[in-house]
Protein backbone atom coordinates (compact mmCIF):
# COMPACT_ATOMS: atom_id res chain seq x y z
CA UNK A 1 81.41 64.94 109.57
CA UNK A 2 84.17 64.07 107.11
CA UNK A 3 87.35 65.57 106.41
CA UNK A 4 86.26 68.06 103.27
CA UNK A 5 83.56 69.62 105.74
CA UNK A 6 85.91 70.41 108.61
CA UNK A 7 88.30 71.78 106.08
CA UNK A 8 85.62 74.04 104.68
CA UNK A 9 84.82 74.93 108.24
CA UNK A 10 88.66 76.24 109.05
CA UNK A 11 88.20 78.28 106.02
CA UNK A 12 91.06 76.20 103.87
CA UNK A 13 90.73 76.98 100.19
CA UNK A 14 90.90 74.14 98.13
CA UNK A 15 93.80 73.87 96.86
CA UNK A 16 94.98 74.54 100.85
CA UNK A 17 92.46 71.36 101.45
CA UNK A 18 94.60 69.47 98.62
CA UNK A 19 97.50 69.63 100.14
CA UNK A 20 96.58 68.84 103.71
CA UNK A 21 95.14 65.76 102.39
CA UNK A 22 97.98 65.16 100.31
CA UNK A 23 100.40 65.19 103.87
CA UNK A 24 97.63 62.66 105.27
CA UNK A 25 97.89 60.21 102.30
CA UNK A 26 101.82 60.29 102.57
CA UNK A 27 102.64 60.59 106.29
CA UNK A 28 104.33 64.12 105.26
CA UNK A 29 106.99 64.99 103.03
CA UNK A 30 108.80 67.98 101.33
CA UNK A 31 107.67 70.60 99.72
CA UNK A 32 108.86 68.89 96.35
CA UNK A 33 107.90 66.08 97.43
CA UNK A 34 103.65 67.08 98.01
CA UNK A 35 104.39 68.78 94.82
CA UNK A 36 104.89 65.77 93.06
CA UNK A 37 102.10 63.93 94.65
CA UNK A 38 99.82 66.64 93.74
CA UNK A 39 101.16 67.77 90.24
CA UNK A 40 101.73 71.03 90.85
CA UNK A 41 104.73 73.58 91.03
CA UNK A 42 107.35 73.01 93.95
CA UNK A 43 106.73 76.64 94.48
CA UNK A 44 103.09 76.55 95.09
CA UNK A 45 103.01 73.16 97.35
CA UNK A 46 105.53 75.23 99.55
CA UNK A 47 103.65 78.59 99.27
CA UNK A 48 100.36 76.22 100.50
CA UNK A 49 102.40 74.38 103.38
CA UNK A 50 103.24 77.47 104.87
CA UNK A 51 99.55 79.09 104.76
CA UNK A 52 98.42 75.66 106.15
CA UNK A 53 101.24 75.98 109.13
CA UNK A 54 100.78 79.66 109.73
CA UNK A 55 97.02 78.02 110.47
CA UNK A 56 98.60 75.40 112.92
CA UNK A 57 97.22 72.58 110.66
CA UNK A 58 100.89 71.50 109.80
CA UNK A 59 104.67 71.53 111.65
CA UNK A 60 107.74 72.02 109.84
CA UNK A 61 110.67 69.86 110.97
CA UNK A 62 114.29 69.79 110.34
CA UNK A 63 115.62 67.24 108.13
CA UNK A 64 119.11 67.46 106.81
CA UNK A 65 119.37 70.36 104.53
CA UNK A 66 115.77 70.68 104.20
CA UNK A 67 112.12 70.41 105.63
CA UNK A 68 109.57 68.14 106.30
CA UNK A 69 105.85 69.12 106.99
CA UNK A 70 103.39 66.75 108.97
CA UNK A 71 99.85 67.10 109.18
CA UNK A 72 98.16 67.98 112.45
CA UNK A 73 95.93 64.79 113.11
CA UNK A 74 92.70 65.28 111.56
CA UNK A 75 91.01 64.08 114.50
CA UNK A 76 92.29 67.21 116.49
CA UNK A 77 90.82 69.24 113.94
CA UNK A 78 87.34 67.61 114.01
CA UNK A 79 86.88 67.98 118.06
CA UNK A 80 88.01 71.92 117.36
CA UNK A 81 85.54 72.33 114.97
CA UNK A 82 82.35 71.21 117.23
């Protein structure tokens, strides 16, 4: 099964799928960060990080004055969806 499949599965949208895949490719980041990466408004990547953590696919953690979000290991999410 790959990635896009589970994803479907959890009932991400895409653009919720996007940015998941956008915190695997980079280790995690910022909100302005992923926003970057993906091209999109700082507003939306941080609107989509917090629908993906209120789904327990991502953690928010303290950094400084702002946040960082890290993926939940895909793997986890595979053996959850079986």
């Amino acid at each position: 099964m790959i990635i896009e499949e589970t994803l479907q599965k959890l009932g991400l949208s895409a653009k919720e799928a996007d940015v998941y895949q956008a915190l695997l490719e980079t280790g995690g980041g910022t909100g302005y960060q992923i926003g970057n990466h993906l091209g999109i408004k700082r507003s939306s990547a941080y609107f989509f990080l917090d629908e993906l953590r209120k789904k327990g696919l991502v953690t928010r953690v303290p950094e400084s004055n702002r946040h960082r979000y890290l993926p939940k290991d895909p793997r986890e999410l595979i053996i959850e969806t079986k």
